[in-house]
C-alpha atoms as a PDB file:
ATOM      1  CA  UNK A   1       0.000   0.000   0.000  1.00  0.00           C
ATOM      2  CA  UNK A   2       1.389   3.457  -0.795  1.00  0.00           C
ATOM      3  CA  UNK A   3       1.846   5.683   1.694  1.00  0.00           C
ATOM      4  CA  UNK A   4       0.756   9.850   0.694  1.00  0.00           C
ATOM      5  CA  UNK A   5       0.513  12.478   3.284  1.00  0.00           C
ATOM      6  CA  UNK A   6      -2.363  14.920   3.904  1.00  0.00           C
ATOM      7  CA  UNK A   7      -3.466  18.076   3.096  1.00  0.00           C
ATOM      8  CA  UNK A   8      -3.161  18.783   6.991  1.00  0.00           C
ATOM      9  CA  UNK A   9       0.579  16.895   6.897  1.00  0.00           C
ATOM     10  CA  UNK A  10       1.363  19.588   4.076  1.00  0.00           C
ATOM     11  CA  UNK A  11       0.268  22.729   6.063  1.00  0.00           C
ATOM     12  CA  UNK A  12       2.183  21.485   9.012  1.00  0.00           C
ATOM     13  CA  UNK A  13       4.809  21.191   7.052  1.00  0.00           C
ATOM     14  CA  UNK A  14       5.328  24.725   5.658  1.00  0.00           C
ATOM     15  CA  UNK A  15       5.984  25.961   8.811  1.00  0.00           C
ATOM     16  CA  UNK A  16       9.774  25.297  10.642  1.00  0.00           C
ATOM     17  CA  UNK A  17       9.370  23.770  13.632  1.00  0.00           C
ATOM     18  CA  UNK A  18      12.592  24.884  15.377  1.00  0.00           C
ATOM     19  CA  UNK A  19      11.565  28.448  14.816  1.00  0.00           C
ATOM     20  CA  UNK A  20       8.474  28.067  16.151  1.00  0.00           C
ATOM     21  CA  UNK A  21       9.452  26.719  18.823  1.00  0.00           C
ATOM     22  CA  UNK A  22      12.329  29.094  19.432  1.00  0.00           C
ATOM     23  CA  UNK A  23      10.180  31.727  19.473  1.00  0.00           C
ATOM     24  CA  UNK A  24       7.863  30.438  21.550  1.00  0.00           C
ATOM     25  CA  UNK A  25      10.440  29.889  24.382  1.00  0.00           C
ATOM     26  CA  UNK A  26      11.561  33.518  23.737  1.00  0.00           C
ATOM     27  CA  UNK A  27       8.138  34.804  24.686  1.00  0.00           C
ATOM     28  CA  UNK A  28       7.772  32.506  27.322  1.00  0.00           C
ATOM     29  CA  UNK A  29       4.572  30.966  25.933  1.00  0.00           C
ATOM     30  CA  UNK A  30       4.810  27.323  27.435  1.00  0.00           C
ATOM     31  CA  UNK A  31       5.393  28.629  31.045  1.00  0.00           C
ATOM     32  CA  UNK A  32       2.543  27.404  32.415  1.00  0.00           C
ATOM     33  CA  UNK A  33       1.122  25.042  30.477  1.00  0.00           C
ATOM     34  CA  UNK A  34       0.613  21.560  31.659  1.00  0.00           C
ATOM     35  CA  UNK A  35      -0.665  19.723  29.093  1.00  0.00           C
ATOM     36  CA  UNK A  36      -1.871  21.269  25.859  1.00  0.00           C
ATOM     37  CA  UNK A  37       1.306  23.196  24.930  1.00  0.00           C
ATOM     38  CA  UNK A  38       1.788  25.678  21.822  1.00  0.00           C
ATOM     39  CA  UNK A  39       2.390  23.564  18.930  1.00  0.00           C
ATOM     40  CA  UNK A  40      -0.626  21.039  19.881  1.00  0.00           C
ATOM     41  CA  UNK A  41      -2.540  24.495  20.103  1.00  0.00           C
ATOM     42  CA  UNK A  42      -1.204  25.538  17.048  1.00  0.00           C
ATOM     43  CA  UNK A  43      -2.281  22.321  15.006  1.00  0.00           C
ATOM     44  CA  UNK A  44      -5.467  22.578  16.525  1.00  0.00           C
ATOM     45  CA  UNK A  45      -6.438  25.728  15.335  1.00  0.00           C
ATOM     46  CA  UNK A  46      -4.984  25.309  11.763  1.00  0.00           C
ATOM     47  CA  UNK A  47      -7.000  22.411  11.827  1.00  0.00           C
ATOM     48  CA  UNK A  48     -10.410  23.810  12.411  1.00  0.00           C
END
């Protein structure tokens, strides 16, 4: 079976990972999260 991403996989994929999460430890924006952190937010709302 062939394996092919998604259109979802292909957004996520545009943007750089390391500089988002570089600048989200520059703003502080995980500080006080415990579960749901900024990149699982992130996906979240690019998916809806």
């Amino acid at each position: 079976m062939a394996h092919s991403n998604t259109l979802f996989h292909e957004l996520l994929k545009l943007i750089p990972r390391h500089q988002f999460d570089t600048i989200v430890k520059n703003h502080g924006g995980n500080r006080y999260v415990k579960h749901f952190n900024c990149w699982q937010q992130f996906a979240t709302l690019l998916y809806a």
